[in-house]
PDB file of N, CA and C in Angstrom:
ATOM      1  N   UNK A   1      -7.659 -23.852  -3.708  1.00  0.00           N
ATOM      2  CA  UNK A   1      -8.004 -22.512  -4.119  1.00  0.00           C
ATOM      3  C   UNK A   1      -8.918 -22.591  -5.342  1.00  0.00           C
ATOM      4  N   UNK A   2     -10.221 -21.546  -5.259  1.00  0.00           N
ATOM      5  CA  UNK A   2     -11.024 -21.480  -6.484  1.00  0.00           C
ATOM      6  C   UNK A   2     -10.622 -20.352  -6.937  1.00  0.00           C
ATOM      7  N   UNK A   3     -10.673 -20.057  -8.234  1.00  0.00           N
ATOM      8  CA  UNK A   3     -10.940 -18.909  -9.017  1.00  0.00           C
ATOM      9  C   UNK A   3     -12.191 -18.656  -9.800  1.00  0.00           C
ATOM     10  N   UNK A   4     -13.040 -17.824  -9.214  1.00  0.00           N
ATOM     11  CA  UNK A   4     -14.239 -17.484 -10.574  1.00  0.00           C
ATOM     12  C   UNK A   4     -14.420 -16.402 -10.961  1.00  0.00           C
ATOM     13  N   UNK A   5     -14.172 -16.137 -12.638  1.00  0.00           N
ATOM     14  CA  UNK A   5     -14.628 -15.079 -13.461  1.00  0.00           C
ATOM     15  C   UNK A   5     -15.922 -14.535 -12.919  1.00  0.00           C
ATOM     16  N   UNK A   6     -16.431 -13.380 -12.333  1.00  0.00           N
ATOM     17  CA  UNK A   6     -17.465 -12.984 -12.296  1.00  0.00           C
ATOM     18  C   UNK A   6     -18.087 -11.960 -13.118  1.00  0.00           C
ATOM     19  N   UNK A   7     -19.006 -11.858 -13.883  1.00  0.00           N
ATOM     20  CA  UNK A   7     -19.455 -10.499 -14.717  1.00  0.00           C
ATOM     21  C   UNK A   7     -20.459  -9.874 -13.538  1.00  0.00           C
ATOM     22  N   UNK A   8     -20.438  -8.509 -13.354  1.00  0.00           N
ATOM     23  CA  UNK A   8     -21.294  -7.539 -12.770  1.00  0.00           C
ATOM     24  C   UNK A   8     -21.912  -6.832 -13.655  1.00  0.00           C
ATOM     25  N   UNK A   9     -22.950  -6.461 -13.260  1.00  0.00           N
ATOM     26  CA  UNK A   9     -24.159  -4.408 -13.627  1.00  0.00           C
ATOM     27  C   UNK A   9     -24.283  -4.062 -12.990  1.00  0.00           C
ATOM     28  N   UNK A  10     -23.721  -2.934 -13.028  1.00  0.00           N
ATOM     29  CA  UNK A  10     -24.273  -2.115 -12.474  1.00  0.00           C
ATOM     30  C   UNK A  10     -24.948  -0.751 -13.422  1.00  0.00           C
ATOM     31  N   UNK A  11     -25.730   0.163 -13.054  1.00  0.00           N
ATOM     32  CA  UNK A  11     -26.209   1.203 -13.586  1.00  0.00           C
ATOM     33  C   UNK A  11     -24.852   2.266 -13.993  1.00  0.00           C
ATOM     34  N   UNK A  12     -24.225   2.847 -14.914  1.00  0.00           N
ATOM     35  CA  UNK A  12     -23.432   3.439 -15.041  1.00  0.00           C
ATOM     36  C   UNK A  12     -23.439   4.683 -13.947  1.00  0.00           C
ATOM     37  N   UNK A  13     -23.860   5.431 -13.456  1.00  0.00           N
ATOM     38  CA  UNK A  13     -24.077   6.377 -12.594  1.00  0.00           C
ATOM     39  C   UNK A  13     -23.807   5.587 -10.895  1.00  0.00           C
ATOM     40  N   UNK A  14     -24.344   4.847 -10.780  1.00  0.00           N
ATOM     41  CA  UNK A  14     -23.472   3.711  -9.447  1.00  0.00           C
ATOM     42  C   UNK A  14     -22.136   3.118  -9.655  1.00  0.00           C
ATOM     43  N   UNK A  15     -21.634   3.226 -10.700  1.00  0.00           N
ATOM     44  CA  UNK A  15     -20.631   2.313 -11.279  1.00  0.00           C
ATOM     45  C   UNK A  15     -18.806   2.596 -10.356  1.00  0.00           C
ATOM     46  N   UNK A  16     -18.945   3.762  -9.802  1.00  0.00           N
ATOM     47  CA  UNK A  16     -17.691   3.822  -9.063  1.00  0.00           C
ATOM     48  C   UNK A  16     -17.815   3.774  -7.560  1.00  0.00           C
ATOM     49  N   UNK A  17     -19.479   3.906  -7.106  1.00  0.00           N
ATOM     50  CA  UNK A  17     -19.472   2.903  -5.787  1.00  0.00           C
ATOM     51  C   UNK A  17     -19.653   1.479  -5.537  1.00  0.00           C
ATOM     52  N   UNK A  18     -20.100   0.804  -6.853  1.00  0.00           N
ATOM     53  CA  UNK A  18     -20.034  -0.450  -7.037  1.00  0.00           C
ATOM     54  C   UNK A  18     -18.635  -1.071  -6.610  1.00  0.00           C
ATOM     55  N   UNK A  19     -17.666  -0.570  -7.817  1.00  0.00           N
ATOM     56  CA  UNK A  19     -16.513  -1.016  -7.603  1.00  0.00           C
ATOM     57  C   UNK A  19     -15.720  -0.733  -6.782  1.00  0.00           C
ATOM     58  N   UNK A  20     -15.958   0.487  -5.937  1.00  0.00           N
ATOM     59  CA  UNK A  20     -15.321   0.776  -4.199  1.00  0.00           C
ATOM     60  C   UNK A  20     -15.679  -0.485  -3.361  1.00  0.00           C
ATOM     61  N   UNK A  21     -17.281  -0.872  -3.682  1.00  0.00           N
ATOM     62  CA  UNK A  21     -17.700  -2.054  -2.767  1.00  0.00           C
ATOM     63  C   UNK A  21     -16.834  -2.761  -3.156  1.00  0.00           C
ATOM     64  N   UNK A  22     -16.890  -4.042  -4.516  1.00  0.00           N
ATOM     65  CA  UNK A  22     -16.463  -4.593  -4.565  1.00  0.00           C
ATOM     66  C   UNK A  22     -15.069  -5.090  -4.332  1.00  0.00           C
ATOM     67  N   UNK A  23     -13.998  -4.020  -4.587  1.00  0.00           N
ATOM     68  CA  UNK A  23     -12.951  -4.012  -3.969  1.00  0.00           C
ATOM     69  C   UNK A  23     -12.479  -4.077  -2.666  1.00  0.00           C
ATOM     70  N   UNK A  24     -13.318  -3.980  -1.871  1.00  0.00           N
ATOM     71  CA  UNK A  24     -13.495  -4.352  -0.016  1.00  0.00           C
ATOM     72  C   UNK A  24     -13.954  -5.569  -0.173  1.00  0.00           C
ATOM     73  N   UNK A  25     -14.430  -6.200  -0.593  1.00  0.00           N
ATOM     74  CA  UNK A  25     -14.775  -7.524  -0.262  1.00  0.00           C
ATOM     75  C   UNK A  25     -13.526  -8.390  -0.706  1.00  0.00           C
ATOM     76  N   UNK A  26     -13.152  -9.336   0.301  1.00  0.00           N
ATOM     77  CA  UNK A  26     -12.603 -10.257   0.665  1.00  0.00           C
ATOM     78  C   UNK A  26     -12.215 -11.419  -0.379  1.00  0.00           C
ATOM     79  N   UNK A  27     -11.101 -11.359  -0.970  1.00  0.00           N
ATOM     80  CA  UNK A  27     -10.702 -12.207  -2.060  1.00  0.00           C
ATOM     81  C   UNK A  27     -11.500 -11.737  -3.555  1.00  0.00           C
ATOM     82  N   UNK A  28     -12.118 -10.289  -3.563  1.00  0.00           N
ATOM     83  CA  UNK A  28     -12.634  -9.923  -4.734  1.00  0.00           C
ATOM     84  C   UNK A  28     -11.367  -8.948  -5.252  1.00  0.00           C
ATOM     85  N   UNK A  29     -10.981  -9.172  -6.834  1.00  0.00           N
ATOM     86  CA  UNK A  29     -10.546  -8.057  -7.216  1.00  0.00           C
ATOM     87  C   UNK A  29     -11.102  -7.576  -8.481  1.00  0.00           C
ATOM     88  N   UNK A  30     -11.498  -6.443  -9.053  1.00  0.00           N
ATOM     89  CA  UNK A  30     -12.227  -6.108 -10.241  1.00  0.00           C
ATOM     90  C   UNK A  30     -10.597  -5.938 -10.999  1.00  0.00           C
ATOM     91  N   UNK A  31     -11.088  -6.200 -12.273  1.00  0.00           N
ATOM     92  CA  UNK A  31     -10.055  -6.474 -13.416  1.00  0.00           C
ATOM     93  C   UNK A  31     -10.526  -5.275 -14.624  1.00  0.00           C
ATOM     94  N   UNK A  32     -11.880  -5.406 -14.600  1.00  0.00           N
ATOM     95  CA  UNK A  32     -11.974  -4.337 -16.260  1.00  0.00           C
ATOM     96  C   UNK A  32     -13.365  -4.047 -15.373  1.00  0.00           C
ATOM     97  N   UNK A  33     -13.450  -2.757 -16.414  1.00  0.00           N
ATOM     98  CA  UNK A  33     -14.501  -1.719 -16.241  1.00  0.00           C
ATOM     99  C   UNK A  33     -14.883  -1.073 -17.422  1.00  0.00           C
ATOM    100  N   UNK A  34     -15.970  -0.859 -17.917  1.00  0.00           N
ATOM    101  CA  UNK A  34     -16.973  -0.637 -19.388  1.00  0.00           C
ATOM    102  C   UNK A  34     -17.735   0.664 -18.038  1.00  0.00           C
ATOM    103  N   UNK A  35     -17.023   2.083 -18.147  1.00  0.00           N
ATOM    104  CA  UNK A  35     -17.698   3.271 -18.065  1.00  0.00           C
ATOM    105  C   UNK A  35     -19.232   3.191 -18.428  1.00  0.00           C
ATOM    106  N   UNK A  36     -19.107   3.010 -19.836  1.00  0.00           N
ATOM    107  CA  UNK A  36     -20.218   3.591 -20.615  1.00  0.00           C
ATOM    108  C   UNK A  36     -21.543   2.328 -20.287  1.00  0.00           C
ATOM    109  N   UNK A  37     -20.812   1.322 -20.045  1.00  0.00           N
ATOM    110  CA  UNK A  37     -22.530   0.603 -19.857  1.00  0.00           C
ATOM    111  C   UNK A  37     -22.688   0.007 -18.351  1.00  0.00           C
ATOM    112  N   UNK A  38     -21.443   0.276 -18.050  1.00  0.00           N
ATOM    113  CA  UNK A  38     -22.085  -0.403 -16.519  1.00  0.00           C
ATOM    114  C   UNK A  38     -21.181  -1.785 -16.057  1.00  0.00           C
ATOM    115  N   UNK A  39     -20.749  -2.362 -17.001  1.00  0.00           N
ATOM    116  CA  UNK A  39     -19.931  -3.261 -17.168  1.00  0.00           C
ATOM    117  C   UNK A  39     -18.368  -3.789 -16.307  1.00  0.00           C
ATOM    118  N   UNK A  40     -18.663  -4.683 -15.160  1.00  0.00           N
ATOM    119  CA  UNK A  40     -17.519  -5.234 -14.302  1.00  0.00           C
ATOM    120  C   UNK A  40     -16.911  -6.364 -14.624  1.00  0.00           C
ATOM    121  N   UNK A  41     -15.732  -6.793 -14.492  1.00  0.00           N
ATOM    122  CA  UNK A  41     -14.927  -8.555 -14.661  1.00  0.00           C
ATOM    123  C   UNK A  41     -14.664  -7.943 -13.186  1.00  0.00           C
ATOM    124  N   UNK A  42     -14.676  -9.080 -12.264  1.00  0.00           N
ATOM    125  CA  UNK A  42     -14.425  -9.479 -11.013  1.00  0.00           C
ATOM    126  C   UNK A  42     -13.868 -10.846 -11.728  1.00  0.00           C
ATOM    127  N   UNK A  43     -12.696 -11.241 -10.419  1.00  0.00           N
ATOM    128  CA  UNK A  43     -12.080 -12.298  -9.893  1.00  0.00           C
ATOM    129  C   UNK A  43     -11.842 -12.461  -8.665  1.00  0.00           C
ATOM    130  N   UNK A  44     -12.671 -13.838  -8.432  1.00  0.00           N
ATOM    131  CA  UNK A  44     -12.785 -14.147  -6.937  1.00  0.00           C
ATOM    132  C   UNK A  44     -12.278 -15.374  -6.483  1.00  0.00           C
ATOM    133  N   UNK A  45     -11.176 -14.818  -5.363  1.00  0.00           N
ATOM    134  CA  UNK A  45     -10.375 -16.321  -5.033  1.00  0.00           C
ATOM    135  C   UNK A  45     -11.140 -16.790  -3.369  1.00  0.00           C
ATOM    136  N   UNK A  46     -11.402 -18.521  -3.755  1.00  0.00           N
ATOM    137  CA  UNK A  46     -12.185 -18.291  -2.453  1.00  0.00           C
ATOM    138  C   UNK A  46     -11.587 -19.949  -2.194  1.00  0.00           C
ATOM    139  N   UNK A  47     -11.315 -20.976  -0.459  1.00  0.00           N
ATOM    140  CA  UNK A  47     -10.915 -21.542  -0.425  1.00  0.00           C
ATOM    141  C   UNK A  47     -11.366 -22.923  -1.149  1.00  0.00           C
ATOM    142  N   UNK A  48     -12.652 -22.937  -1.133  1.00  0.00           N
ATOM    143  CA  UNK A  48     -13.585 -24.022  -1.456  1.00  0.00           C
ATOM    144  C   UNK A  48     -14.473 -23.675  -2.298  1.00  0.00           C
ATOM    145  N   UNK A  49     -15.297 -24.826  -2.774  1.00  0.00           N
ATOM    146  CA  UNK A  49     -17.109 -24.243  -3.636  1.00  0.00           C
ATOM    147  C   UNK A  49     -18.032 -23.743  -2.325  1.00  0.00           C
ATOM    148  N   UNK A  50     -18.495 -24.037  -1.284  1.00  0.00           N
ATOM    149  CA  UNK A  50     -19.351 -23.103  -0.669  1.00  0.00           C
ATOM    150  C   UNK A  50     -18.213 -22.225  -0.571  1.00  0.00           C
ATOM    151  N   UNK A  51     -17.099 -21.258  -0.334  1.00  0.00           N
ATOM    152  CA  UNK A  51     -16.924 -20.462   0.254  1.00  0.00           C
ATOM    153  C   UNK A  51     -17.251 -19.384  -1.383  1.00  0.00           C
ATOM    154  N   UNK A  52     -16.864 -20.282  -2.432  1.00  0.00           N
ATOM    155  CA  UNK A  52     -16.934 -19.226  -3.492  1.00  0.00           C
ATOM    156  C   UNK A  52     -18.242 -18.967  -4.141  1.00  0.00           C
ATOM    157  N   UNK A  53     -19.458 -19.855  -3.768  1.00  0.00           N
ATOM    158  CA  UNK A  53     -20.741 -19.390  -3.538  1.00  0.00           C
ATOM    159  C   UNK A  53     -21.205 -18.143  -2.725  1.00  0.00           C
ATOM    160  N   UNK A  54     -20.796 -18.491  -0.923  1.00  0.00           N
ATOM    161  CA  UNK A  54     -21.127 -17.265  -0.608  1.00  0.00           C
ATOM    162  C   UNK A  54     -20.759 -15.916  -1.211  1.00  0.00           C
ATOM    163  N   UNK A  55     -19.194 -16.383  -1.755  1.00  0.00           N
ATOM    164  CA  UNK A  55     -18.695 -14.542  -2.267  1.00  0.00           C
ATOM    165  C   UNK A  55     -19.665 -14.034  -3.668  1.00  0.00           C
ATOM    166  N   UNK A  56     -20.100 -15.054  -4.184  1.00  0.00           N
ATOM    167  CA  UNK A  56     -21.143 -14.569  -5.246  1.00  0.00           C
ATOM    168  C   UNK A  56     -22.154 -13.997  -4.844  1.00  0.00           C
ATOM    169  N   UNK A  57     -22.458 -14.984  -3.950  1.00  0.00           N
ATOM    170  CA  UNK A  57     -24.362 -14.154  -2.986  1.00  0.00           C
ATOM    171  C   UNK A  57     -23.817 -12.847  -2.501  1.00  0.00           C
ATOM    172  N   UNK A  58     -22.363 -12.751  -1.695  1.00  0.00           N
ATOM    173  CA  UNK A  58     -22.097 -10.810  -1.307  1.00  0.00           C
ATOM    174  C   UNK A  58     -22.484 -10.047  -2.818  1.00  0.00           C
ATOM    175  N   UNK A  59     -21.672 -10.408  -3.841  1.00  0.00           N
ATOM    176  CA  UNK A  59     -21.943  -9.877  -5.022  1.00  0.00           C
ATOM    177  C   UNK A  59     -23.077  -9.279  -5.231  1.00  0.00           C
ATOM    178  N   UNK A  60     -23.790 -10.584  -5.136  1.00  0.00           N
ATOM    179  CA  UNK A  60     -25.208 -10.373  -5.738  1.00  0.00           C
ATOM    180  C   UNK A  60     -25.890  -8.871  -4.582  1.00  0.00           C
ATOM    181  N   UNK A  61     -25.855  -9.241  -3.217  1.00  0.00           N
ATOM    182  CA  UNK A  61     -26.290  -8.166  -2.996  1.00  0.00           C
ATOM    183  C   UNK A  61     -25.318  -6.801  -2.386  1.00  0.00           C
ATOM    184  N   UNK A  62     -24.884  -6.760  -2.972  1.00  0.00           N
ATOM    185  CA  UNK A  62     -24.209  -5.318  -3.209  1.00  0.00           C
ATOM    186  C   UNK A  62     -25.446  -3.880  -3.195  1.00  0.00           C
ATOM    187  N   UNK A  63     -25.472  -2.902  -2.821  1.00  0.00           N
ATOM    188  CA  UNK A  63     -26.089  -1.951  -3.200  1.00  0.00           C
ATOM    189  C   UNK A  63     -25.956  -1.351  -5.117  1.00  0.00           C
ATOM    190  N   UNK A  64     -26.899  -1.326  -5.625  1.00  0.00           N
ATOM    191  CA  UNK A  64     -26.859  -1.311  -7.078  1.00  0.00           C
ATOM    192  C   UNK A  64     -26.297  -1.957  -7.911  1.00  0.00           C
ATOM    193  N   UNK A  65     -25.845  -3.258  -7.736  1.00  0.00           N
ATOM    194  CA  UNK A  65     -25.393  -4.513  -8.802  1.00  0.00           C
ATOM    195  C   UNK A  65     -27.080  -4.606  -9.312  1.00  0.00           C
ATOM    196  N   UNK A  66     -27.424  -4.481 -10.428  1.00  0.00           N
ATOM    197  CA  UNK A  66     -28.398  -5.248 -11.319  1.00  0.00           C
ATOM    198  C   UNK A  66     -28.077  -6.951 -11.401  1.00  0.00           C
ATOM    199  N   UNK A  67     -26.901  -7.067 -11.945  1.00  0.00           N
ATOM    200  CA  UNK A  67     -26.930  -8.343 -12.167  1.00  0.00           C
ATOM    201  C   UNK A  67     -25.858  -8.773 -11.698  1.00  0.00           C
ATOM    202  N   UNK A  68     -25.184 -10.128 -11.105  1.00  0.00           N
ATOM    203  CA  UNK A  68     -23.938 -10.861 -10.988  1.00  0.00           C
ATOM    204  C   UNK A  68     -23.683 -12.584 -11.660  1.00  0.00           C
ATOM    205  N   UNK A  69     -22.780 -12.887 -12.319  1.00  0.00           N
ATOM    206  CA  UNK A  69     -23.281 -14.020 -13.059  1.00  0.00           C
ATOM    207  C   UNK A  69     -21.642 -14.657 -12.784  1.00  0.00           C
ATOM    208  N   UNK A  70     -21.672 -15.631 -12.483  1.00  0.00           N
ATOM    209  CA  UNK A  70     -20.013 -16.460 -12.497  1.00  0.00           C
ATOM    210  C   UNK A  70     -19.897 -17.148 -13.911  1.00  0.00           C
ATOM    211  N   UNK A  71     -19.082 -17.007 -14.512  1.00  0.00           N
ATOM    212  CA  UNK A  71     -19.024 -17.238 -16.130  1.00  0.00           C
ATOM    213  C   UNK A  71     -18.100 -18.155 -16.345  1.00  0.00           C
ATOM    214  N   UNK A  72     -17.117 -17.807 -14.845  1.00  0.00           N
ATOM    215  CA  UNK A  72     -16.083 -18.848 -15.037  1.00  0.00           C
ATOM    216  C   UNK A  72     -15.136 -19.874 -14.175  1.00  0.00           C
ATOM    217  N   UNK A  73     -15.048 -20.852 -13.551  1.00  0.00           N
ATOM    218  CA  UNK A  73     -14.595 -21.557 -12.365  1.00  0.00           C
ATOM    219  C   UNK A  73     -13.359 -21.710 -12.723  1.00  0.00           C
ATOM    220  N   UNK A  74     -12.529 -21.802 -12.079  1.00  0.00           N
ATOM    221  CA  UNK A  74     -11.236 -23.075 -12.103  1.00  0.00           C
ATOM    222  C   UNK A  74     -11.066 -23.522 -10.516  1.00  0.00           C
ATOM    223  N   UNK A  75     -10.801 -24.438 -10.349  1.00  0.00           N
ATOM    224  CA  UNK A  75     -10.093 -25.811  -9.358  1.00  0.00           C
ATOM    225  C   UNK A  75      -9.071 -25.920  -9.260  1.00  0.00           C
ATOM    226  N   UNK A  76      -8.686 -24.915  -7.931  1.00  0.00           N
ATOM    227  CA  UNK A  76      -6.800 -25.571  -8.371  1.00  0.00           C
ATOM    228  C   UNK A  76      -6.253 -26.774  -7.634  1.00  0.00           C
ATOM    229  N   UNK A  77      -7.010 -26.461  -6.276  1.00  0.00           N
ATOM    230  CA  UNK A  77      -6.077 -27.210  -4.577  1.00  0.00           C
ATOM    231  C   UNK A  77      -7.421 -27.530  -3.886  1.00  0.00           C
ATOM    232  N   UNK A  78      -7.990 -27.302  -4.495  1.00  0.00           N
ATOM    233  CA  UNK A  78      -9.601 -28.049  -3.332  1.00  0.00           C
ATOM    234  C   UNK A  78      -9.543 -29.390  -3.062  1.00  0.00           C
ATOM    235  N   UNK A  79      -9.047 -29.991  -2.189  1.00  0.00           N
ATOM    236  CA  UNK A  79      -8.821 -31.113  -1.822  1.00  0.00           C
ATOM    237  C   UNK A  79      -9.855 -32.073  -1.100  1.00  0.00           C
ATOM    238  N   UNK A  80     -10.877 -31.294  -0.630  1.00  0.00           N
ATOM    239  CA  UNK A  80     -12.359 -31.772  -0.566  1.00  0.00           C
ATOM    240  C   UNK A  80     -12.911 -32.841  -1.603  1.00  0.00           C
ATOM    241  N   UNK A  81     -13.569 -33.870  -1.493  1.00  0.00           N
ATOM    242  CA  UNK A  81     -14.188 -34.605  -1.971  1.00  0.00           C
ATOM    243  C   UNK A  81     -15.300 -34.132  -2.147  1.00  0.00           C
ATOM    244  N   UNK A  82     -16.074 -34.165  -3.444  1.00  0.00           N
ATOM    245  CA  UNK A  82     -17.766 -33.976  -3.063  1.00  0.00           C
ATOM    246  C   UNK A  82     -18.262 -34.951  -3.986  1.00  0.00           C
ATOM    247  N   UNK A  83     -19.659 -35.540  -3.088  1.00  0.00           N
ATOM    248  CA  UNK A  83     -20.328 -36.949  -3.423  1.00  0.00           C
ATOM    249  C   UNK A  83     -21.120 -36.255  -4.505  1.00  0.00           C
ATOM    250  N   UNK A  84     -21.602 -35.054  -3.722  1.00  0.00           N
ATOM    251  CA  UNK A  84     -22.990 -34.415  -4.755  1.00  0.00           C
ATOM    252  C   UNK A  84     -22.588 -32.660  -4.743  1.00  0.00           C
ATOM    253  N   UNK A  85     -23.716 -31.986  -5.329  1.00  0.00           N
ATOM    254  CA  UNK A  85     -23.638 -30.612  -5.793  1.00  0.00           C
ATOM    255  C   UNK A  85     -23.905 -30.365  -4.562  1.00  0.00           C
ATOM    256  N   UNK A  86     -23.141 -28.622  -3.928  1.00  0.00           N
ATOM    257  CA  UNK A  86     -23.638 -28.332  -2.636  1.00  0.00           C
ATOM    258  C   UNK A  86     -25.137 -28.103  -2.951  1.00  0.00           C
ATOM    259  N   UNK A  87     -25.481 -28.127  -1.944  1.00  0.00           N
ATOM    260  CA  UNK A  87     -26.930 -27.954  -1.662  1.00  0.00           C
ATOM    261  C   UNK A  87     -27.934 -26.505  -2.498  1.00  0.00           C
ATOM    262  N   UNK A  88     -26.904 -25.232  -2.618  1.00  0.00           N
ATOM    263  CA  UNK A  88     -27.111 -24.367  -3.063  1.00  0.00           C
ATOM    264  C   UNK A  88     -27.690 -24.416  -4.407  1.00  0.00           C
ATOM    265  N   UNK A  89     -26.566 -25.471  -4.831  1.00  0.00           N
ATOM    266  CA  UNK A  89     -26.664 -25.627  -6.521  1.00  0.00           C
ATOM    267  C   UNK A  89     -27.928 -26.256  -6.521  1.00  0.00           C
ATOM    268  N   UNK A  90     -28.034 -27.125  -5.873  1.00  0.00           N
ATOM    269  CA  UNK A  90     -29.490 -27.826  -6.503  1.00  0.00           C
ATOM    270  C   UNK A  90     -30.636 -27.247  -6.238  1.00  0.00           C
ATOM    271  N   UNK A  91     -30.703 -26.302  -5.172  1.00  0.00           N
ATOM    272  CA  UNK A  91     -32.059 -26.032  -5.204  1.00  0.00           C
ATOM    273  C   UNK A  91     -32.778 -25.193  -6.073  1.00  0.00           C
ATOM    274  N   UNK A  92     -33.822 -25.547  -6.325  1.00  0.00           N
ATOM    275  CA  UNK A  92     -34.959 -24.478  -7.634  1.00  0.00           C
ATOM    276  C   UNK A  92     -34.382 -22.858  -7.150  1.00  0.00           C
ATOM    277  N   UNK A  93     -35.031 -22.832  -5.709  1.00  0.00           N
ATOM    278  CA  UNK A  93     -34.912 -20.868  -5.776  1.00  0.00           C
ATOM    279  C   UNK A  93     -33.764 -20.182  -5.102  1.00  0.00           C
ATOM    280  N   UNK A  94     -32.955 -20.969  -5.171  1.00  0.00           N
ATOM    281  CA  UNK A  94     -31.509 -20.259  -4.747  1.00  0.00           C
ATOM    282  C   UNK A  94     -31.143 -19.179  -5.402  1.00  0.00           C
ATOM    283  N   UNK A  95     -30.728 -18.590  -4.519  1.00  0.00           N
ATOM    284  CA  UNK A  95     -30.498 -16.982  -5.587  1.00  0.00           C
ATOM    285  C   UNK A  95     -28.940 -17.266  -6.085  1.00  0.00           C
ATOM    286  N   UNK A  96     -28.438 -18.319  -5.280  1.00  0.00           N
ATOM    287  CA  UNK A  96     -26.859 -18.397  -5.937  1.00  0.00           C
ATOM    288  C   UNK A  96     -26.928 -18.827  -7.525  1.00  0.00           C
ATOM    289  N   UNK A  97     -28.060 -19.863  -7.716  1.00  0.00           N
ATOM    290  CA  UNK A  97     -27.858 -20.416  -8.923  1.00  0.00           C
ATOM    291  C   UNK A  97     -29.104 -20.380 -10.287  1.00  0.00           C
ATOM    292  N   UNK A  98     -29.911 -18.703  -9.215  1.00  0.00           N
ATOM    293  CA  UNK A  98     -31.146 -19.110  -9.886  1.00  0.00           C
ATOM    294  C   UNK A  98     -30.859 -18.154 -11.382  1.00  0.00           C
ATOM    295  N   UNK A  99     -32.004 -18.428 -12.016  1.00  0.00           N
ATOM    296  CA  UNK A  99     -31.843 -17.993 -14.160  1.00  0.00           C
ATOM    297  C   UNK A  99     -32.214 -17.198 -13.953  1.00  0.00           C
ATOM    298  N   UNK A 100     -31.342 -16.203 -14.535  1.00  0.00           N
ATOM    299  CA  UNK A 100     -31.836 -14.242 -14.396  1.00  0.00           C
ATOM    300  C   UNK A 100     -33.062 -14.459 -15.507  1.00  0.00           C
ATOM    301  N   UNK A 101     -33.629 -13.197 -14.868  1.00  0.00           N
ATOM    302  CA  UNK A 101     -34.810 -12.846 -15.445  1.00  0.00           C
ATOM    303  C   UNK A 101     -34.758 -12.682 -17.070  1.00  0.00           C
ATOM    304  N   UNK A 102     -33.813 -11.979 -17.762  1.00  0.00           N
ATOM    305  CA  UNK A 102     -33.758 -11.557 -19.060  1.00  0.00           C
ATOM    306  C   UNK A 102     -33.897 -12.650 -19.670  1.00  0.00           C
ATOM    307  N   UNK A 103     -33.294 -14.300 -19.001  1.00  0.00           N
ATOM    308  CA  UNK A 103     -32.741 -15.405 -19.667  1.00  0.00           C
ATOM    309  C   UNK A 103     -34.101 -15.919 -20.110  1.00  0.00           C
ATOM    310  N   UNK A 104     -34.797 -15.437 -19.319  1.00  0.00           N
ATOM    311  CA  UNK A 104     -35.897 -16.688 -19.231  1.00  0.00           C
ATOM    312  C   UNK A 104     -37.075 -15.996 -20.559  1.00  0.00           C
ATOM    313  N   UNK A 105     -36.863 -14.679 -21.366  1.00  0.00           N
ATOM    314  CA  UNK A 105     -37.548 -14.563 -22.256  1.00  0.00           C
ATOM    315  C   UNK A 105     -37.710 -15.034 -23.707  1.00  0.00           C
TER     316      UNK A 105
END
């Protein structure tokens, strides 16, 4: 089992269909909510690292998420071996792992 801290944006005015979405999705549960700026904590339990990649990429495209960022992993029972980073991670334009725009100023 993985666990990852996820931070969301959404636009405050989307902010309670955001979190309707997010709460339908599959091993997502939202934890805190910031009304005033837009502000989500998601926790996402997923069996493996690709499975808890894909649940980030749903994240990411959500209708009105601005941003989705995983801030935080834990490893509990993944019993998988891995030689190398999934494939996701390494590549330059992956949207799973690519540097938000703000970062890069």
């Amino acid at each position: 089992m993985n666990l990852s801290g996820i931070f969301v944006a959404a636009k405050p005015e989307w902010l309670p269909s955001v979190v309707a979405e997010l709460n339908a999705l599959p091993g997502v549960e939202v934890h805190q909510v910031d009304e005033a700026t837009g502000r989500i904590v998601v926790v996402q339990e997923a069996a493996d690292i690709p499975a808890e990649i894909e649940g980030l990429k749903r994240i990411k495209a959500l209708p009105h998420v601005v941003t989705a960022e995983m801030v935080y992993h834990y490893l509990a029972d993944d019993r998988q071996v891995y030689d190398d980073l999934p494939a996701e991670l390494v590549e330059q334009d992956s949207p799973a792992c690519a540097v938000p725009a703000y970062l890069n100023d």
